[in-house]
Protein backbone atom coordinates (compact mmCIF):
# COMPACT_ATOMS: atom_id res chain seq x y z
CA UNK A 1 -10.31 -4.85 -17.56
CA UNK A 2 -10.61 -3.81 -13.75
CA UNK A 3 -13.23 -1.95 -12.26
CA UNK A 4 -12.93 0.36 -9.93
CA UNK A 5 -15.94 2.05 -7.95
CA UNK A 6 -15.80 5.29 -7.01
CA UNK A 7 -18.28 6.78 -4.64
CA UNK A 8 -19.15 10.52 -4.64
CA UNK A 9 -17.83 10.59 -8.19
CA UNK A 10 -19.50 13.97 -9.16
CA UNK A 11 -17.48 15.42 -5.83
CA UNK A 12 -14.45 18.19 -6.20
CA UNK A 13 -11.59 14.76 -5.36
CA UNK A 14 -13.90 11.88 -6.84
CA UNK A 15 -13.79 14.21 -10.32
CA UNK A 16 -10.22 13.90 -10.45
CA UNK A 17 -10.02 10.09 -9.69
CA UNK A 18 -12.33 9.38 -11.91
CA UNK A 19 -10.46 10.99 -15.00
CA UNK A 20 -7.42 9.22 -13.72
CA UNK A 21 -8.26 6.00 -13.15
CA UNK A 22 -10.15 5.50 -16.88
CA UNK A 23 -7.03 7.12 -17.89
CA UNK A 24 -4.89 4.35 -16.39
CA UNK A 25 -7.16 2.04 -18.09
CA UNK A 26 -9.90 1.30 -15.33
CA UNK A 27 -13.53 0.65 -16.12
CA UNK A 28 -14.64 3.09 -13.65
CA UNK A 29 -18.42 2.66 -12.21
CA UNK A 30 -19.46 6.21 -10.14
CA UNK A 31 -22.37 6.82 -7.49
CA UNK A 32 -22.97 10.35 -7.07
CA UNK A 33 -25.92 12.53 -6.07
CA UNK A 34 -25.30 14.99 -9.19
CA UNK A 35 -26.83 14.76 -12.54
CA UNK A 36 -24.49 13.19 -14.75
CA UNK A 37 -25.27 15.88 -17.16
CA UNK A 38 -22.02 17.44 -15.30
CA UNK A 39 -19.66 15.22 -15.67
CA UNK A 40 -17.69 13.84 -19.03
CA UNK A 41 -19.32 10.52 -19.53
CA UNK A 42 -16.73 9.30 -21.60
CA UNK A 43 -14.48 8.30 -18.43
CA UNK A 44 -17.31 6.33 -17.09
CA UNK A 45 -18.65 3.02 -17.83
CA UNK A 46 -21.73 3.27 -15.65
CA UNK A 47 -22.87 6.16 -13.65
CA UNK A 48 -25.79 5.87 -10.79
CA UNK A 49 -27.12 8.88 -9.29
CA UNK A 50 -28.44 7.88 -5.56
CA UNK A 51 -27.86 8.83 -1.99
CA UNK A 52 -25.88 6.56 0.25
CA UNK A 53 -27.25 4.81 2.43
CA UNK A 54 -29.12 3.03 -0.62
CA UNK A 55 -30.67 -0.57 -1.12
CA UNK A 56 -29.71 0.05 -5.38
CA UNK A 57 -25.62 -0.15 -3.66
CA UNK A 58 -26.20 -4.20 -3.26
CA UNK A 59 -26.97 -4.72 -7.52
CA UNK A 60 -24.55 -2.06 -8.62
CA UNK A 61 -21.93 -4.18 -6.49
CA UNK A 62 -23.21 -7.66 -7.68
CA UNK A 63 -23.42 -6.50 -11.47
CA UNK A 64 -19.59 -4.79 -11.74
CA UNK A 65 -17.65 -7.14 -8.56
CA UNK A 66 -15.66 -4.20 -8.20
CA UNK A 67 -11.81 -5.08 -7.54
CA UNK A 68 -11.28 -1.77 -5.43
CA UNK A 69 -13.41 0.76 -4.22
CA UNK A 70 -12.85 4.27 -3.67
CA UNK A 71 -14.96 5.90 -0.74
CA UNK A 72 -15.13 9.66 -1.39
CA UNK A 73 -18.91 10.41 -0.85
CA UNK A 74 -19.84 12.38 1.87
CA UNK A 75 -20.17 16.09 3.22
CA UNK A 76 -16.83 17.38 2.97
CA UNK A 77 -17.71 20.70 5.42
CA UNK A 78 -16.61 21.52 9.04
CA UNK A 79 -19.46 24.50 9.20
CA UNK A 80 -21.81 22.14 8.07
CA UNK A 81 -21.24 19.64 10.54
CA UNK A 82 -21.68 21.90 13.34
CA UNK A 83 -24.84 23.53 12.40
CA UNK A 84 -26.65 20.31 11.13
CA UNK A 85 -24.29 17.27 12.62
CA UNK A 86 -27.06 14.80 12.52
CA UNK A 87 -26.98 14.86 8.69
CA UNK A 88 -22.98 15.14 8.55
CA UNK A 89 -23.48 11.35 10.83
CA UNK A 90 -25.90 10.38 8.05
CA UNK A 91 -23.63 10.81 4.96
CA UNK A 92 -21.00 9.80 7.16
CA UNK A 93 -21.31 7.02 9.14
CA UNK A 94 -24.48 5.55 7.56
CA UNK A 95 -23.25 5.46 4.52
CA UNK A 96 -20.01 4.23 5.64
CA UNK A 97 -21.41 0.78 7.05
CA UNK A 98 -23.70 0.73 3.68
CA UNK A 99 -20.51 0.30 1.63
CA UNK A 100 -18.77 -1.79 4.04
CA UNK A 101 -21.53 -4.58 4.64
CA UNK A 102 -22.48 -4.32 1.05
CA UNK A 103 -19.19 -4.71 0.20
CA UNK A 104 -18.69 -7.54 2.76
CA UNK A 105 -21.67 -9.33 1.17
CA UNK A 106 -21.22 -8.72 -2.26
CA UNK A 107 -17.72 -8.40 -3.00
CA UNK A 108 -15.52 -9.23 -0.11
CA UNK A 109 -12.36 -9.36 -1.56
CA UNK A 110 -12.52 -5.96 -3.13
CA UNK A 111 -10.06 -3.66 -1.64
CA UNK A 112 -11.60 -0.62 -0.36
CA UNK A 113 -9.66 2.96 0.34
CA UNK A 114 -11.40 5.73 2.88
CA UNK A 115 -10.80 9.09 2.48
CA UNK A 116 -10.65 10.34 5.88
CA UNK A 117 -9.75 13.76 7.00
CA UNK A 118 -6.53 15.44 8.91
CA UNK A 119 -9.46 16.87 10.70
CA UNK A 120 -9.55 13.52 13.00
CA UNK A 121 -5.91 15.13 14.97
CA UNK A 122 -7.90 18.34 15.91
CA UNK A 123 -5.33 20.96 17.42
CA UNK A 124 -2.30 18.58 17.36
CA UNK A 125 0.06 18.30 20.44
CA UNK A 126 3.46 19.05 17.92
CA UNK A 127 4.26 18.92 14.22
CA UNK A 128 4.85 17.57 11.90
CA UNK A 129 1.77 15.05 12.48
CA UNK A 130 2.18 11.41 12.24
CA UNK A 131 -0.02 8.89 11.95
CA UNK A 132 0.57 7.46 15.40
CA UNK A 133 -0.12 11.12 17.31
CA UNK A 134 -3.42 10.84 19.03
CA UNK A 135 -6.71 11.53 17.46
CA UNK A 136 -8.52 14.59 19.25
CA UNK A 137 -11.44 15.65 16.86
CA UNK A 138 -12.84 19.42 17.47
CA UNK A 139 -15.85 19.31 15.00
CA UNK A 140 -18.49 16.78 14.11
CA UNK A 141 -17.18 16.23 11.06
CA UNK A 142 -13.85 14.89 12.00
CA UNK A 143 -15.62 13.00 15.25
CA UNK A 144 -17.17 11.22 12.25
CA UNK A 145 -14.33 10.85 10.06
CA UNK A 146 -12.96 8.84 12.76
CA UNK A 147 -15.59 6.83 13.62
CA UNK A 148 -15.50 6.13 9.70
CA UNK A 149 -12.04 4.79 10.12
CA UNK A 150 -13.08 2.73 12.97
CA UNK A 151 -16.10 0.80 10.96
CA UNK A 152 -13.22 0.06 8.39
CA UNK A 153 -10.82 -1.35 10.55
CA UNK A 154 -13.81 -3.19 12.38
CA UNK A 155 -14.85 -4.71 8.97
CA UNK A 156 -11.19 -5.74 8.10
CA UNK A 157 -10.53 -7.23 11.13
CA UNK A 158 -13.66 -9.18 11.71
CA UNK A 159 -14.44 -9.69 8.29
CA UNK A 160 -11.35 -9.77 6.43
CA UNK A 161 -12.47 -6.75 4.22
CA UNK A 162 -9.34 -4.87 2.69
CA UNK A 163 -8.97 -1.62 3.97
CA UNK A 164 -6.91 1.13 3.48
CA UNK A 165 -7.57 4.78 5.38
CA UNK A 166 -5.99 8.24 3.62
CA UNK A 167 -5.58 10.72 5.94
CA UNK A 168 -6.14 13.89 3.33
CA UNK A 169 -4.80 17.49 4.81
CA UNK A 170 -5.74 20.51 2.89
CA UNK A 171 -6.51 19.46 -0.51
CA UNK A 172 -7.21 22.16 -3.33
CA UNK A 173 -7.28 22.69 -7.45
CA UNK A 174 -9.50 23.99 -9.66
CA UNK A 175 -13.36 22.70 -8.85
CA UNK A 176 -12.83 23.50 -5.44
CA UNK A 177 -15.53 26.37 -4.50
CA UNK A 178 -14.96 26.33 -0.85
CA UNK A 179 -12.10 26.26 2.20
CA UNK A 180 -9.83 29.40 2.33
CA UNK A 181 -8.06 29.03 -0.63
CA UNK A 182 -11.77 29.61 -2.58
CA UNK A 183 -12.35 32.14 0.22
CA UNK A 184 -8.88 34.25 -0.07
CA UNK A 185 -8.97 34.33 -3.83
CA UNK A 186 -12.64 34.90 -4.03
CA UNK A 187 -11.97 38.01 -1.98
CA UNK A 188 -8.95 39.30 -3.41
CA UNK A 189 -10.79 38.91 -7.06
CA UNK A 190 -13.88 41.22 -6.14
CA UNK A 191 -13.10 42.89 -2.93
CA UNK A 192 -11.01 46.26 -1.74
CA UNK A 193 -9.40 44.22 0.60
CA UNK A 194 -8.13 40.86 1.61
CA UNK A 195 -10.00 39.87 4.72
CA UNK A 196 -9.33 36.73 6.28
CA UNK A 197 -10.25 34.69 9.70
CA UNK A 198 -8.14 34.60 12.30
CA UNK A 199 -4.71 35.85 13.27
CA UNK A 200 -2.39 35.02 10.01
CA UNK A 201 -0.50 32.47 12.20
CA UNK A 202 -2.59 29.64 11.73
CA UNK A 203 -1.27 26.98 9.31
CA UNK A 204 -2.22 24.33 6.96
CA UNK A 205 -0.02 21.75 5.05
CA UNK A 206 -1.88 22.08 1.00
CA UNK A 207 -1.57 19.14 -1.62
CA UNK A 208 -2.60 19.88 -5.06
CA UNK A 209 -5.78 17.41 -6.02
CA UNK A 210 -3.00 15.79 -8.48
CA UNK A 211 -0.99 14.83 -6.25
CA UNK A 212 -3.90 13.39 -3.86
CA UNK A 213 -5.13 11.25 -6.79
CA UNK A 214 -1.78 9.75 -7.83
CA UNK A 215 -1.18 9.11 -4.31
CA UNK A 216 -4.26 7.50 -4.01
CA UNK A 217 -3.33 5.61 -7.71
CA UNK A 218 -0.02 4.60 -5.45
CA UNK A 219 -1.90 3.25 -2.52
CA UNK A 220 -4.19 1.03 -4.84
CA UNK A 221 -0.96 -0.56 -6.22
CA UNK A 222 1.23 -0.78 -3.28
CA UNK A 223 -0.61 -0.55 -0.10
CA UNK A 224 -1.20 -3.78 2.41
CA UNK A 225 -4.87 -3.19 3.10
CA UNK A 226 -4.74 -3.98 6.50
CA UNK A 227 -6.62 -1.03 7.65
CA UNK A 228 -3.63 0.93 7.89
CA UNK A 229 -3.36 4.57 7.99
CA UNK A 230 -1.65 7.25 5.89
CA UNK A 231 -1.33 10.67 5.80
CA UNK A 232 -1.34 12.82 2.70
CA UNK A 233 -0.14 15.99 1.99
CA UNK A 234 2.47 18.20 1.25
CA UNK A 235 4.66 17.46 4.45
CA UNK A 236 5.46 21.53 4.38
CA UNK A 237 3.51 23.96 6.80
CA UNK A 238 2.20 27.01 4.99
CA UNK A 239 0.84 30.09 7.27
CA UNK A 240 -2.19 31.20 5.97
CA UNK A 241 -0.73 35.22 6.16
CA UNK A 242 1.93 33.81 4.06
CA UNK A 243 -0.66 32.27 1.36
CA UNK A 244 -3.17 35.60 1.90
CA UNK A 245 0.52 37.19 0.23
CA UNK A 246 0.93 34.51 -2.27
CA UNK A 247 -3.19 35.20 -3.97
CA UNK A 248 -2.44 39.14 -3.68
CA UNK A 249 0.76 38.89 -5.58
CA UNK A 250 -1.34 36.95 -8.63
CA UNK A 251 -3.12 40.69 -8.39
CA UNK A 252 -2.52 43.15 -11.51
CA UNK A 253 -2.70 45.90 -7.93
CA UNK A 254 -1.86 44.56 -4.62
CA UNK A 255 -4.75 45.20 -2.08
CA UNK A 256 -3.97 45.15 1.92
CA UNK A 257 -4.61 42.16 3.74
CA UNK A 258 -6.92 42.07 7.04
CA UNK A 259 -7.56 39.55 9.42
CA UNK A 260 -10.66 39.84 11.95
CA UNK A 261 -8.05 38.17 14.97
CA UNK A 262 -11.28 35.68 16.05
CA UNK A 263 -11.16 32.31 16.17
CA UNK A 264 -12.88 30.21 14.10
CA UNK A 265 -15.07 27.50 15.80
CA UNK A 266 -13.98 23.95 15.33
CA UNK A 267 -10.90 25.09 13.40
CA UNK A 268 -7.35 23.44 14.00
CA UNK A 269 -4.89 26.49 14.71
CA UNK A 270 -1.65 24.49 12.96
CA UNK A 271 -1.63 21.51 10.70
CA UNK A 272 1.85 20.39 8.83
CA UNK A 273 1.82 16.08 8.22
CA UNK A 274 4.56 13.89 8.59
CA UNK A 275 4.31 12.15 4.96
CA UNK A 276 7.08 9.49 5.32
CA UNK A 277 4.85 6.15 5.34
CA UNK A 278 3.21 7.32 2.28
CA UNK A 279 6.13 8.51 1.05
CA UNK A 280 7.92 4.49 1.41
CA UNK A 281 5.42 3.79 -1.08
CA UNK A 282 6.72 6.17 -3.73
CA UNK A 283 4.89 9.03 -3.42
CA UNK A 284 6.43 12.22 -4.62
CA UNK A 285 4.48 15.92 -3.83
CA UNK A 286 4.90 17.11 -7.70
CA UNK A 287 2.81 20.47 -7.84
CA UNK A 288 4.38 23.33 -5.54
CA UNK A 289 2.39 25.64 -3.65
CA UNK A 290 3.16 28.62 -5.68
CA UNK A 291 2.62 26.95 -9.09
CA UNK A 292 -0.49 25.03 -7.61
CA UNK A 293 -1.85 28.07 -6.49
CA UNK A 294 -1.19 30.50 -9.93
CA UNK A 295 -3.73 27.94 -11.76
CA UNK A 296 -6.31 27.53 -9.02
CA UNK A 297 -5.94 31.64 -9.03
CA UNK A 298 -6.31 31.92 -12.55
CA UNK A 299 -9.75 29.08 -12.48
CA UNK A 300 -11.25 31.60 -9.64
CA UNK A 301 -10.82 34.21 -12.14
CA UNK A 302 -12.20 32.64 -14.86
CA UNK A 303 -15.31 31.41 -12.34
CA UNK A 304 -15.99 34.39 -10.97
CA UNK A 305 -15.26 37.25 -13.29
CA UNK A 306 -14.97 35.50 -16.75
């Protein structure tokens, strides 16, 4: 059977890897910093709860020999990397070159995927965004995600480690209690009034976490490992006034919709992804934006109202 480590397994995207690789017939070994109490043990072979950077990584790594590793641990929060970026660098970066080295030590032919952020582009110079446009972070957090990136290609190309890099744009599904699809349904659930950040005009480009994991499922398989680079996402730019419409028509009585016109700091103004390298490797965008966001709709409801 092959193993496949998955870091920040308790997380809203390591979750949903989790289930699918032991569905897909994995042994699946998790890190996390949550109890496991949370989480079904059944799709789990072997579960430690620790904090990365970590001495314990090196004998978790020597006891499984983990054919691929998936790296989704770390703060996943633009407004939490500008308040307190030194700790963002620490679950970042530090834990980053943990995995790597340990990896490089322990298991150096296991294959390791990155989940990086769409938040390395910053405000990009056109759309859609390929993977070749220049990298112009506006927040700690995706300064770090790139630096990330950089220790992987580092460790492939001096070491030989397989690496892989997912670009992820603006993931969401049910589990996810934060970003402004939590934020616009969470307010159009218990509020008079739909008010959002910003102007309306600001876009993002949304994949369903379903379609993130079997992409990532397809990049295991397929991918050369050479520390290349792909996007993920829908490839289709949604305005966020156009979504705000979307969560009020889920609404047994529609409520207006408000925006404050400010800025938000370290926000991107316009994200839509060129998906076509991805795409050479079979992957198909199956959950559509309006049937993606019914069910996420419907899990806020439950959440927050019952």
């Amino acid at each position: 059977m092959k193993t496949a480590l998955i870091t920040g397994a308790t997380g809203f995207i390591g979750r949903y890897l989790v289930r699918r690789f032991s569905e897909l017939g994995w042994a699946v070994v998790g890190i996390g910093t949550r109890p496991i109490e949370i989480f079904p043990k059944e799709h789990l072979v072997s579960y430690s709860q620790l904090v990365l950077p970590s001495p314990e990584l090196a004998s978790i790594i020597n006891e499984f020999q983990p054919e691929v590793c998936i790296h989704c641990a770390g703060r996943a929060s633009v407004p939490f990397s500008v308040e307190d970026p030194q700790a963002d660098f620490i679950s970042s970066l530090d834990a980053t070159f943990n995995l790597l080295d340990t990896l490089r030590l322990c298991a150096p032919q296991c294959r390791l995927v990155y989940l990086s952020s769409a938040a390395v582009y910053g405000n990009p110079n056109l759309l859609p965004i390929c993977e070749t446009h220049p990298t112009s972070p506006i927040s700690p957090y995706g300064f770090h995600k790139y630096m990330c990136e950089q220790l992987c290609m580092e460790f492939f190309k001096i070491y030989g480690l397989p690496t892989a890099i997912v670009r992820i744009f603006s993931a969401y599904g049910p589990g996810l209690r934060k970003q402004v699809l939590w934020d616009a349904c969470r307010k159009a659930l218990t509020q008079p009034a739909l008010r959002l950040a910003g102007t309306g005009n600001e876009s993002r480009d949304f994949i369903h976490v379903r379609d993130v994991v079997k992409a990532i499922n397809l990049i295991v398989e397929k991918a050369d490992f050479q520390a290349e680079i792909y996007n993920l996402a829908s490839g289709i730019e949604t305005e966020i006034g156009a979504l705000g419409e979307l969560i009020v028509s889920y609404l047994e009585k529609p409520i207006p919709i408000e925006f404050d016109n400010e800025s938000v700091v370290a926000n991107p103004a316009n994200w839509q992804a060129d998906i076509s390298r991805i795409s050479r490797l079979g992957f198909i965008p199956e959950t559509s934006l309006e049937k993606g966001t019914l069910i996420y709709f419907q899990w806020c409801r439950a959440e927050l109202i019952g």
